[in-house]
Protein backbone atom coordinates (compact mmCIF):
# COMPACT_ATOMS: atom_id res chain seq x y z
CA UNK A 1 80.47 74.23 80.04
CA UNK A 2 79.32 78.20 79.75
CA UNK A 3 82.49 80.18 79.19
CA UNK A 4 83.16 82.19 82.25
CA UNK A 5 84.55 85.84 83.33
CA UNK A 6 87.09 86.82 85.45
CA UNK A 7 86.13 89.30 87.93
CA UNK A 8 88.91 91.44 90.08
CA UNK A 9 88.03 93.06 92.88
CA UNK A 10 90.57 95.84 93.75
CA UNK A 11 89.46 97.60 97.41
CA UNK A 12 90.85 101.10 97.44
CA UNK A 13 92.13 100.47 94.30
CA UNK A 14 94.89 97.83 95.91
CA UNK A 15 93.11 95.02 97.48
CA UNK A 16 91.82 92.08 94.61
CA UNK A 17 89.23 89.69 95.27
CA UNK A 18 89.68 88.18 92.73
CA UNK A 19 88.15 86.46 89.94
CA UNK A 20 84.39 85.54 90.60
CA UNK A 21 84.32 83.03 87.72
CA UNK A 22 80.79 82.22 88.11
CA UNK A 23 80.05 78.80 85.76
CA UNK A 24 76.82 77.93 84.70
CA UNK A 25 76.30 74.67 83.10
CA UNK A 26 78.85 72.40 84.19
CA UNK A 27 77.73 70.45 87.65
CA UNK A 28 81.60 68.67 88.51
CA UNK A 29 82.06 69.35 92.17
CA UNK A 30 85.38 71.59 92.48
CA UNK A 31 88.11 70.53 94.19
CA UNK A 32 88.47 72.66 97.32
CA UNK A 33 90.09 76.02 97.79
CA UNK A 34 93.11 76.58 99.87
CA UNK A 35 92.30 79.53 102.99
CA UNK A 36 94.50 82.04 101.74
CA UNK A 37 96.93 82.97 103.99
CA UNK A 38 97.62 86.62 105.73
CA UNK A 39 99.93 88.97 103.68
CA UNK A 40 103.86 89.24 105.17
CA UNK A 41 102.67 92.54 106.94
CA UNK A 42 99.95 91.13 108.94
CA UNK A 43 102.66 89.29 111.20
CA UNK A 44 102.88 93.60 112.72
CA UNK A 45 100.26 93.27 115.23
CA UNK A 46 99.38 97.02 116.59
CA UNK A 47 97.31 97.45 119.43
CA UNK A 48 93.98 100.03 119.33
CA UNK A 49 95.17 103.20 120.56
CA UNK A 50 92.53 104.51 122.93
CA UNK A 51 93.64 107.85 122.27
CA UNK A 52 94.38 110.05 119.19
CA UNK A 53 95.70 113.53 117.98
CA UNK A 54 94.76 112.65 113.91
CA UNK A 55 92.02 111.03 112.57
CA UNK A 56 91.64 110.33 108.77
CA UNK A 57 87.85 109.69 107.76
CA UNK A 58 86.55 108.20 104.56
CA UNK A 59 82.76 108.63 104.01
CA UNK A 60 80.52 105.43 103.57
CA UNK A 61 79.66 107.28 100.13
CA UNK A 62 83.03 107.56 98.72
CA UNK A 63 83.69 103.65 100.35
CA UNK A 64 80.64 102.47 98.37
CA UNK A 65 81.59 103.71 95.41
CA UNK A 66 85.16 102.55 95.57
CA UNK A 67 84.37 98.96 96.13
CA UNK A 68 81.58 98.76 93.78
CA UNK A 69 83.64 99.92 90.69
CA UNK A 70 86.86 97.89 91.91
CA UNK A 71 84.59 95.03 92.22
CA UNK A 72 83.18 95.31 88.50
CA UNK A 73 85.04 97.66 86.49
CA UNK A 74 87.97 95.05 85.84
CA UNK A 75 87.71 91.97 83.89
CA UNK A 76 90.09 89.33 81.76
CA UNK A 77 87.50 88.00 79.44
CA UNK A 78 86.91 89.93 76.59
CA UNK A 79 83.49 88.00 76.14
CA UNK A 80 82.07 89.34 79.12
CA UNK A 81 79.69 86.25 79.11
CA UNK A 82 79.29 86.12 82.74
CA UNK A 83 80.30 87.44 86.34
CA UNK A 84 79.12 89.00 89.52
CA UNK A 85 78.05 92.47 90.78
CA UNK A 86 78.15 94.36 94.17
CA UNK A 87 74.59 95.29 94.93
CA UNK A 88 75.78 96.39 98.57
CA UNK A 89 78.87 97.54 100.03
CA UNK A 90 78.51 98.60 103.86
CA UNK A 91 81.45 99.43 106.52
CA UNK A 92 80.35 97.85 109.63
CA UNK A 93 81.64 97.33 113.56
CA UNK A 94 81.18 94.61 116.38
CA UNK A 95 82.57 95.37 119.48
CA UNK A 96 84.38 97.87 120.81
CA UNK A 97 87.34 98.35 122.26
CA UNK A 98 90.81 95.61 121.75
CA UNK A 99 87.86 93.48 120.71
CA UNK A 100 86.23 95.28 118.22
CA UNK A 101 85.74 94.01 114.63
CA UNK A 102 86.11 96.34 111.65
CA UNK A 103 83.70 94.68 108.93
CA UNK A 104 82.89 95.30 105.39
CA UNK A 105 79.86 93.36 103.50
CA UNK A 106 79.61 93.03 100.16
CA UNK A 107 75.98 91.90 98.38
CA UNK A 108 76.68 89.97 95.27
CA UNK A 109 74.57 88.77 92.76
CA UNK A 110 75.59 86.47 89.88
CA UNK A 111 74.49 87.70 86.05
CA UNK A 112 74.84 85.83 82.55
CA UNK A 113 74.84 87.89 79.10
CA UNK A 114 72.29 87.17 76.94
CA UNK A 115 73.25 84.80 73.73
CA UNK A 116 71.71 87.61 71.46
CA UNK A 117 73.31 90.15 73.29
CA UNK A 118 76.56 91.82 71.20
CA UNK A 119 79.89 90.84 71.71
CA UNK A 120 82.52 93.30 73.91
CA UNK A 121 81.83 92.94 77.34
CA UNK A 122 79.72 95.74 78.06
CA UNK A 123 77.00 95.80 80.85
CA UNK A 124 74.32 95.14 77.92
CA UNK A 125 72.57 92.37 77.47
CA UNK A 126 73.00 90.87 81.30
CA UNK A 127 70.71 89.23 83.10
CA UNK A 128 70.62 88.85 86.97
CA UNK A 129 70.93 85.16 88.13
CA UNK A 130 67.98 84.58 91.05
CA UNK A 131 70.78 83.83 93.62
CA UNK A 132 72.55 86.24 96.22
CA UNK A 133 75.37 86.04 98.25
CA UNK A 134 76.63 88.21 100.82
CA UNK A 135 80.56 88.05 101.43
CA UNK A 136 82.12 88.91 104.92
CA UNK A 137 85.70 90.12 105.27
CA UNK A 138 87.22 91.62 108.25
CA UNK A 139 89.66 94.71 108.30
CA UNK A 140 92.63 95.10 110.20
CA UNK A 141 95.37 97.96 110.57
CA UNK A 142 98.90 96.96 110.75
CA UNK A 143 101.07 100.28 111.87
CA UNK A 144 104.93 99.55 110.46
CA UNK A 145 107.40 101.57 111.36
CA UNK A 146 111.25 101.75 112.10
CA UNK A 147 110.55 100.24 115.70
CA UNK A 148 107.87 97.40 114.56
CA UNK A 149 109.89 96.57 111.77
CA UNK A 150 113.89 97.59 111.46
CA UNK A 151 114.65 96.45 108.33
CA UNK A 152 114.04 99.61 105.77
CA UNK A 153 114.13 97.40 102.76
CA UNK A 154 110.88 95.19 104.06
CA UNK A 155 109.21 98.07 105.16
CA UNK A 156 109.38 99.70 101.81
CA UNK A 157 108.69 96.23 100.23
CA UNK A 158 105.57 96.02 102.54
CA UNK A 159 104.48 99.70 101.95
CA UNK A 160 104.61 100.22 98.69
CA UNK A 161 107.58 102.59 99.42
CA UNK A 162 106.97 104.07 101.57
CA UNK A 163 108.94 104.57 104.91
CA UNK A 164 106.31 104.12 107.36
CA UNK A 165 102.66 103.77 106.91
CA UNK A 166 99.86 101.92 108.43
CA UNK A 167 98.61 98.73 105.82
CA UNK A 168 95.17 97.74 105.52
CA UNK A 169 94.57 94.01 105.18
CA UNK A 170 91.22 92.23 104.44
CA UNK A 171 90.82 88.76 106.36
CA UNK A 172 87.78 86.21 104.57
CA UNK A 173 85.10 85.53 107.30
CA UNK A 174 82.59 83.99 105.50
CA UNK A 175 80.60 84.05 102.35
CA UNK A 176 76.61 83.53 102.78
CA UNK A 177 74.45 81.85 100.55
CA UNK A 178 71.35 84.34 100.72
CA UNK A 179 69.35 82.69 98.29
CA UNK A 180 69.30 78.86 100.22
CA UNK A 181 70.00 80.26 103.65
CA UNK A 182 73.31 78.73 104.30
CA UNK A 183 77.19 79.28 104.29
CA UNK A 184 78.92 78.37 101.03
CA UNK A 185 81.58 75.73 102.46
CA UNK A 186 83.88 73.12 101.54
CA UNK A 187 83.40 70.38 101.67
CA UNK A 188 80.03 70.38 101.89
CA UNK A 189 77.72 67.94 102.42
CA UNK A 190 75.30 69.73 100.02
CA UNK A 191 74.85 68.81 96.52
CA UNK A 192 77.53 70.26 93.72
CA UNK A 193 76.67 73.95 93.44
CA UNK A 194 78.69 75.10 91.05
CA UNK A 195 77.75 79.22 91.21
CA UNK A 196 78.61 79.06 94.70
CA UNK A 197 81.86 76.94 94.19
CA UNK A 198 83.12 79.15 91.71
CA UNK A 199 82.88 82.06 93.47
CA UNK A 200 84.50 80.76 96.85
CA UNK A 201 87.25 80.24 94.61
CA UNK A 202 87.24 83.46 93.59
CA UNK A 203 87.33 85.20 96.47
CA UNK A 204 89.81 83.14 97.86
CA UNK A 205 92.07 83.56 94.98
CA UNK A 206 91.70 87.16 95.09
CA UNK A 207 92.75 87.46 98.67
CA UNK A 208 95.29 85.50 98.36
CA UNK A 209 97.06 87.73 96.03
CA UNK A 210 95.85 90.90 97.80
CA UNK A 211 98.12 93.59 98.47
CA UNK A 212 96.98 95.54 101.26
CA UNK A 213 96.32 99.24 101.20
CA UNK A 214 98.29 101.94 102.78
CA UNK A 215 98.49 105.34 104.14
CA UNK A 216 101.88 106.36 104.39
CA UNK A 217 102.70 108.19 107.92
CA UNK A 218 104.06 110.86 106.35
CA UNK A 219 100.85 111.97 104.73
CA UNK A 220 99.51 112.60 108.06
CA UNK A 221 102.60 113.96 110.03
CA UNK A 222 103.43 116.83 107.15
CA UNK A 223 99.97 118.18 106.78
CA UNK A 224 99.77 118.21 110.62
CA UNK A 225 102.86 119.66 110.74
CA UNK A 226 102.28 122.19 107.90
CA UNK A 227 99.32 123.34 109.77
CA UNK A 228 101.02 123.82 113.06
CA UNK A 229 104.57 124.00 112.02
CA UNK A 230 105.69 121.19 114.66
CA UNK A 231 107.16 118.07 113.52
CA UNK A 232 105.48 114.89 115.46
CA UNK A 233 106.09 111.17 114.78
CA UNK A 234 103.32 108.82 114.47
CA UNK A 235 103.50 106.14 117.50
CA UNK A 236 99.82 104.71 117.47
CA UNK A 237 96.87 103.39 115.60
CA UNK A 238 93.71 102.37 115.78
CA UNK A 239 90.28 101.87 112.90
CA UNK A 240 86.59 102.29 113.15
CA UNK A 241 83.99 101.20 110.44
CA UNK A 242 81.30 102.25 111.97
CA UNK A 243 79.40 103.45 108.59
CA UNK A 244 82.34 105.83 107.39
CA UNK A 245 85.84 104.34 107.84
CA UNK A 246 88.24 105.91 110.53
CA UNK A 247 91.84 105.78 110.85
CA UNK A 248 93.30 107.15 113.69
CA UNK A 249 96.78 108.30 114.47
CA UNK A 250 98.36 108.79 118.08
CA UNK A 251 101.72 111.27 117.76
CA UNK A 252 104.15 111.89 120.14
CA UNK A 253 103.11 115.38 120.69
CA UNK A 254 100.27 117.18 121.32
CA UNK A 255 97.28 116.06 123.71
CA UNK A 256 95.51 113.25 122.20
CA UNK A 257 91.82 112.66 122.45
CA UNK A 258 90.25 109.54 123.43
CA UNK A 259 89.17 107.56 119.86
CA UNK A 260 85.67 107.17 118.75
CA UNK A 261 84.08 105.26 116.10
CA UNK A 262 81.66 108.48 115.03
CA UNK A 263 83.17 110.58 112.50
CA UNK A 264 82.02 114.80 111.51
CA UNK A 265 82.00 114.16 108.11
CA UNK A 266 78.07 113.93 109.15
CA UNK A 267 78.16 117.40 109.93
CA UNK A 268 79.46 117.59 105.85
CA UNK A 269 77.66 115.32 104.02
CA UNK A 270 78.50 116.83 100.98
CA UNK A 271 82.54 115.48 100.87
CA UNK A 272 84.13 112.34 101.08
CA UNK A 273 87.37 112.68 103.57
CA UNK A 274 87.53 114.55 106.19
CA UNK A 275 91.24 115.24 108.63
CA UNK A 276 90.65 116.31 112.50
CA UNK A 277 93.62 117.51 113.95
CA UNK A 278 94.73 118.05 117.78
CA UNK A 279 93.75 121.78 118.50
CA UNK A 280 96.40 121.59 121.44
CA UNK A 281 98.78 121.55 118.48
CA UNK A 282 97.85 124.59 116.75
CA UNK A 283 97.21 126.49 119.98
CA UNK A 284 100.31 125.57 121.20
CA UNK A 285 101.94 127.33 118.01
CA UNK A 286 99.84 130.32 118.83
CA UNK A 287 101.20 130.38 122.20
CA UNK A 288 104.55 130.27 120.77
CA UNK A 289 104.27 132.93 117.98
CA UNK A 290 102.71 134.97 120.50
CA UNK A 291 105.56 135.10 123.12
CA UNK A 292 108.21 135.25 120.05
CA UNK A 293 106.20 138.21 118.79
CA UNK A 294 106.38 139.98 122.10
CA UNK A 295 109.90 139.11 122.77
CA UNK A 296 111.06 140.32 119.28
CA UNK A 297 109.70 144.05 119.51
CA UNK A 298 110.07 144.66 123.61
CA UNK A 299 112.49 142.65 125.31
CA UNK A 300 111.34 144.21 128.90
CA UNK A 301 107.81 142.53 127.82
CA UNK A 302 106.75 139.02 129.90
CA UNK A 303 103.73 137.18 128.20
CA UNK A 304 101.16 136.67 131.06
CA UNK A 305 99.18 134.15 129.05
CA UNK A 306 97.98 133.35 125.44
CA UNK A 307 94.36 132.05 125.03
CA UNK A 308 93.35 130.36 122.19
CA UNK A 309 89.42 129.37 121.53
CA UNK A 310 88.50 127.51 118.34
CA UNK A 311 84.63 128.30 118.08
CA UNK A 312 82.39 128.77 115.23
CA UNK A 313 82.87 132.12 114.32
CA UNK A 314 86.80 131.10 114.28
CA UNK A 315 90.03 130.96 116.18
CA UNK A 316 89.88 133.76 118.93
CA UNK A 317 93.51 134.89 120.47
CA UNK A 318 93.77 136.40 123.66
CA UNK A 319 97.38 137.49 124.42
CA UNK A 320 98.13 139.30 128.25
CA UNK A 321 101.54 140.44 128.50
CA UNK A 322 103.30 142.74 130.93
CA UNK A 323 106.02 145.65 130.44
CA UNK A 324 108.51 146.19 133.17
CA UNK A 325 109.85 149.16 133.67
CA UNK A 326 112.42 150.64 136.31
CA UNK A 327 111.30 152.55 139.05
CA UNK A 328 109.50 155.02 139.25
CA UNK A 329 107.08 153.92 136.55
CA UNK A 330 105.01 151.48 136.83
CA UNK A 331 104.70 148.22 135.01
CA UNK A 332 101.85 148.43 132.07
CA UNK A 333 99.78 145.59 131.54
CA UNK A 334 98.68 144.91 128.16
CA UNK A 335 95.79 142.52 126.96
CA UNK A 336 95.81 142.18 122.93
CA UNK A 337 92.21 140.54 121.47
CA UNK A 338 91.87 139.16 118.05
CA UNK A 339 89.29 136.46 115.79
CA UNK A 340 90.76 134.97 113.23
CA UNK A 341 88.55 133.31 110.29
CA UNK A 342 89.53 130.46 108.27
CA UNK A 343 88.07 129.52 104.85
CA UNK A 344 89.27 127.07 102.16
CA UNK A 345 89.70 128.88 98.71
CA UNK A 346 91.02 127.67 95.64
CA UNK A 347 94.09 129.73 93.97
CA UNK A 348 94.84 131.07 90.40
CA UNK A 349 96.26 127.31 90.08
CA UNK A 350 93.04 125.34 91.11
CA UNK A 351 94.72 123.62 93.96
CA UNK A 352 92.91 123.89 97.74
CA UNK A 353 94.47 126.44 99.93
CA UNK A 354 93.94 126.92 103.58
CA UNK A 355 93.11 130.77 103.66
CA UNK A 356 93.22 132.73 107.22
CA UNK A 357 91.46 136.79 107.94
CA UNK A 358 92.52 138.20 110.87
CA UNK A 359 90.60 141.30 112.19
CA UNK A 360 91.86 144.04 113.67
CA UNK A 361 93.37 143.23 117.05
CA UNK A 362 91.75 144.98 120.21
CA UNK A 363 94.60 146.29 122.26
CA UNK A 364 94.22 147.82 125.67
CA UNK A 365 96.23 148.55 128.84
CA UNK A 366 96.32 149.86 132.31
CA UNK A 367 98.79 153.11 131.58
CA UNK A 368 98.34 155.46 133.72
CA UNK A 369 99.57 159.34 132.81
CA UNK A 370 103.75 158.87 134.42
CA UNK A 371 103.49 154.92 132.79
CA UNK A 372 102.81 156.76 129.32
CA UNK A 373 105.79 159.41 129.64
CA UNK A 374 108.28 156.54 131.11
CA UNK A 375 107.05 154.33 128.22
CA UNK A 376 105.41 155.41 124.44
CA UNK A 377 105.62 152.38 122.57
CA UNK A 378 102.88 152.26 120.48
CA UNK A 379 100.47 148.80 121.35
CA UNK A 380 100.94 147.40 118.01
CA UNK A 381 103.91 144.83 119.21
CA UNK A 382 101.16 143.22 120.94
CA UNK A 383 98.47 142.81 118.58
CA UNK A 384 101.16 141.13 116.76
CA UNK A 385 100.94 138.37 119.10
CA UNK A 386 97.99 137.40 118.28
CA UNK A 387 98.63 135.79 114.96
CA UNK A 388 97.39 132.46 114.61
CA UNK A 389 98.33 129.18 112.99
CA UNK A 390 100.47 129.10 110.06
CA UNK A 391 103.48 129.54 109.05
CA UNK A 392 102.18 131.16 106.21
CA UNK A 393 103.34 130.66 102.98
CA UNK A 394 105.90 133.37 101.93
CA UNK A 395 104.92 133.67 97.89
CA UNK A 396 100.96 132.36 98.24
CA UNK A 397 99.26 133.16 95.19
CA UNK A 398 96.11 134.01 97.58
CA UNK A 399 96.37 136.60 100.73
CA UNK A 400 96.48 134.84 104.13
CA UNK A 401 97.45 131.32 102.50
CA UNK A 402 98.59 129.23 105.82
CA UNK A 403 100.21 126.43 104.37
CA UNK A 404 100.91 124.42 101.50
CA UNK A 405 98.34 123.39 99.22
CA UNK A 406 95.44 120.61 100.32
CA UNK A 407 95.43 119.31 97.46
CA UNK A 408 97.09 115.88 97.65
CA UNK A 409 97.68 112.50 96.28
CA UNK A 410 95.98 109.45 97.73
CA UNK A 411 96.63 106.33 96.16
CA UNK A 412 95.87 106.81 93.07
CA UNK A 413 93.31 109.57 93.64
CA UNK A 414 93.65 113.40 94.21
CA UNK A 415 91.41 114.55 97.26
CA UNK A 416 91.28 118.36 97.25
CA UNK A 417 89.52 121.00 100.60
CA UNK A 418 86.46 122.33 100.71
CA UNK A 419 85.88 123.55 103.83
CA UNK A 420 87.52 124.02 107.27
CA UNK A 421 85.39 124.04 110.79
CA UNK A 422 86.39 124.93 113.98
CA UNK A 423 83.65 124.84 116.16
CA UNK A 424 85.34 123.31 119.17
CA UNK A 425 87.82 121.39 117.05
CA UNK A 426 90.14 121.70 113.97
CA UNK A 427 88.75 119.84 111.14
CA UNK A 428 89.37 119.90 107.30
CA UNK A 429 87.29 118.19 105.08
CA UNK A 430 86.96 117.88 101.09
CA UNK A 431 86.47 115.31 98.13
CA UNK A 432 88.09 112.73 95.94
CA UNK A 433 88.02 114.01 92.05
CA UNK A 434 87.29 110.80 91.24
CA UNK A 435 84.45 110.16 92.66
CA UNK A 436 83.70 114.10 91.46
CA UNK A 437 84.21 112.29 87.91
CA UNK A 438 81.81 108.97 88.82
CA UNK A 439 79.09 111.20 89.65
CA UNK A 440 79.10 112.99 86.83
CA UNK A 441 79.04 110.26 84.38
CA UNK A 442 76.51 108.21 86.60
CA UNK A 443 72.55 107.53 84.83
CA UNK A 444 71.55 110.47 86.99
CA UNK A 445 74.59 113.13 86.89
CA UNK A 446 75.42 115.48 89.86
CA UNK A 447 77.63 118.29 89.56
CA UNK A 448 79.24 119.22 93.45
CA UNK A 449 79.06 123.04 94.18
CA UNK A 450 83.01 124.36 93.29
CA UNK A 451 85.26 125.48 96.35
CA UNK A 452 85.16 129.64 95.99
CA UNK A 453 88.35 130.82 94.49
CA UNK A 454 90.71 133.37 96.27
């Protein structure tokens, strides 16, 4: 019997599949596997959310990568003798709708090492087996919070921790024999196959001791609410796989957005996560800051109406407001204009900042000559109004930081900003530094362009 390697497959760096012991020489039919069972947190089933306020994106890149080292970076033999490799790894949908199907398939090919090659368990010396498999596994979102699940101690013990999150879970579908056309089973009524066996065993294994992934709620609801300076609870979920992975995020504020499976990271191919937020959120903190402005430095003023338009160019204000005056004089009516541009920087520090220029506000009225003499404010109270979303933070090492940093923890990754677009929505995107670090060090090394510092 060949001596065999133990392969662990850890999706998003928390999900095993366990080991792939692939054996070579001995032909003993294996005893059969037991179907693993679902994790403790799949018993929260959450519906699909048709609509959303916060969608978290993952790029089919960053995806592929992740699965690809988790499925052959670890290993418990030290002789390395053999094992399998991810050739493929692509995010995939059927359906849509309550019945959609959130996919991922994995190509795998079996590989020996050489007799003559050295000892240590390095990739040298391995030779691909001529068989393939392709291994199915199906995706689900499980959204646990203080109403699916009461008790604080299991949701922590479910989470990882945390409070409330959503948990990923992988479910086995099925595991394809590419090479002889056919699904590895068992029983079978095939002859022993032993490469196959082994690996069914693996995978089962491996997902039977998975521990799912999570995002913890909070990671959403505090960058929302940094950006907008609301507080909103998260009361909905729903995932998409379509290529990138999508997690979306219904809150109990805000005007959600019905869910699709697309994602904009395709309008930035060059970054790995990407976070669209509600615009009703943010304009409804301009909309507040805008009335509190005008009610701080005039209390005869009335705000008319606040406008807010996210476009390309940036977030444009327009603030109408009205001051009464007694009799004689006339009411004035004001109308304050301002475009506000937002850019992602990086500070003295080297953490992401959300960065925002305001120009000059365009301030005009209808004073006549007796309005002017009843009333000589001067129109800057107005242009006040139109500041835009913040709050901003009070001892930002860059001007016009909005914000804390967006540079973050995620799992056991650091994702950092690069960019910010608002053309008709309000959407942050940026990369992982590890994949920033697996690029680098890959046979054909690419360096990312840095994020511009303040």
């Amino acid at each position: 019997m060949a001596s065999h390697l133990i392969r662990r497959a850890r999706l998003l760096g928390l999900v095993s599949l366990g080991p792939l012991m692939v054996l070579m020489a001995c032909a003993d039919k294996q005893a059969c596997p037991l179907r693993p069972s679902a994790p403790e947190v799949a018993a929260v089933q959450t519906p699909r959310s048709e609509q959303t306020n916060v969608n978290l994106e993952l790029s089919a890149r960053y995806m592929r990568a992740l699965f690809r080292e988790r499925l052959e970076s670890s290993s418990e033999d030290p002789a390395g003798s053999t094992g399998a490799r991810a050739t493929t790894v692509d995010l995939t949908q059927e359906g849509v709708g309550a019945s959609a199907k959130n996919l991922v398939r994995v190509g795998l090919v079996p590989w020996v090492k050489s007799a003559s090659s050295p000892p240590g368990g390095t990739d040298s010396g391995r030779v691909d087996l001529p068989r393939s498999f392709h291994l199915l596994l199906e995706i689900k979102h499980h959204l646990v919070t203080a109403a699916t699940q009461p008790d604080a101690a299991t949701r922590r013990r479910w989470l990882d921790g945390a409070e409330e999150g959503v948990a990923l879970t992988f479910t086995f579908v099925a595991l394809r024999d590419v090479t002889f056309g056919r699904d590895v089973v068992c029983p079978s009524s095939e002859p022993p196959d032993p490469i196959a066996e082994k690996i069914l065993h693996g995978v089962f294994d491996g997902l039977r001791d998975q521990k799912p992934t999570v995002i913890p709620t909070a990671l959403v609801t505090e960058l929302a609410g940094s950006l907008t300076g609301g507080s909103a609870k998260v009361i909905g979920a729903n995932l998409a796989s379509d290529g990138d992975l999508k997690l979306g995020f219904t809150l109990d504020a805000g005007t959600p957005a019905t869910f699709a499976p697309e994602t904009l990271l395709v309008h930035h191919p060059a970054d790995d996560w990407g976070f669209e937020l509600d615009s009703t959120l943010a304009a409804g903190l301009v909309t507040a800051q805008a009335k509190a402005s005008v009610a701080a430095n005039d209390f005869q003023a009335i705000v008319d109406s606040v406008k807010v338009e996210f476009s390309r160019q940036g977030i444009a204000v327009a603030v109408d407001a009205t001051h009464k005056q007694s009799r004689p004089c006339p009411d004035i009516h004001f109308k304050a204009r301002s475009l506000t541009v937002l850019s992602v920087l990086k500070d003295p520090a080297g953490k992401s900042v959300l960065t925002a220029k305001s120009g000059t506000p365009a301030v005009t009225d209808d004073a006549g000559l007796v309005s002017k003499f009843c009333y000589f404010f001067g129109t800057v109270i107005f242009g006040k109004a139109t500041l835009v979303i913040g709050p901003a933070a009070p001892t930002a090492p860059c001007p016009g930081v909005l914000g804390p940093s967006l540079s973050f923890g995620f799992g056991t990754d650091t994702f950092y900003g690069t960019s910010v677009d608002t053309d008709e929505t309000f959407y942050i995107s940026g990369r992982s530094s590890h994949l920033d670090e697996l690029l680098a060090g890959s046979t054909r090394p690419a360096e990312r362009p840095p994020v511009p510092n303040c």
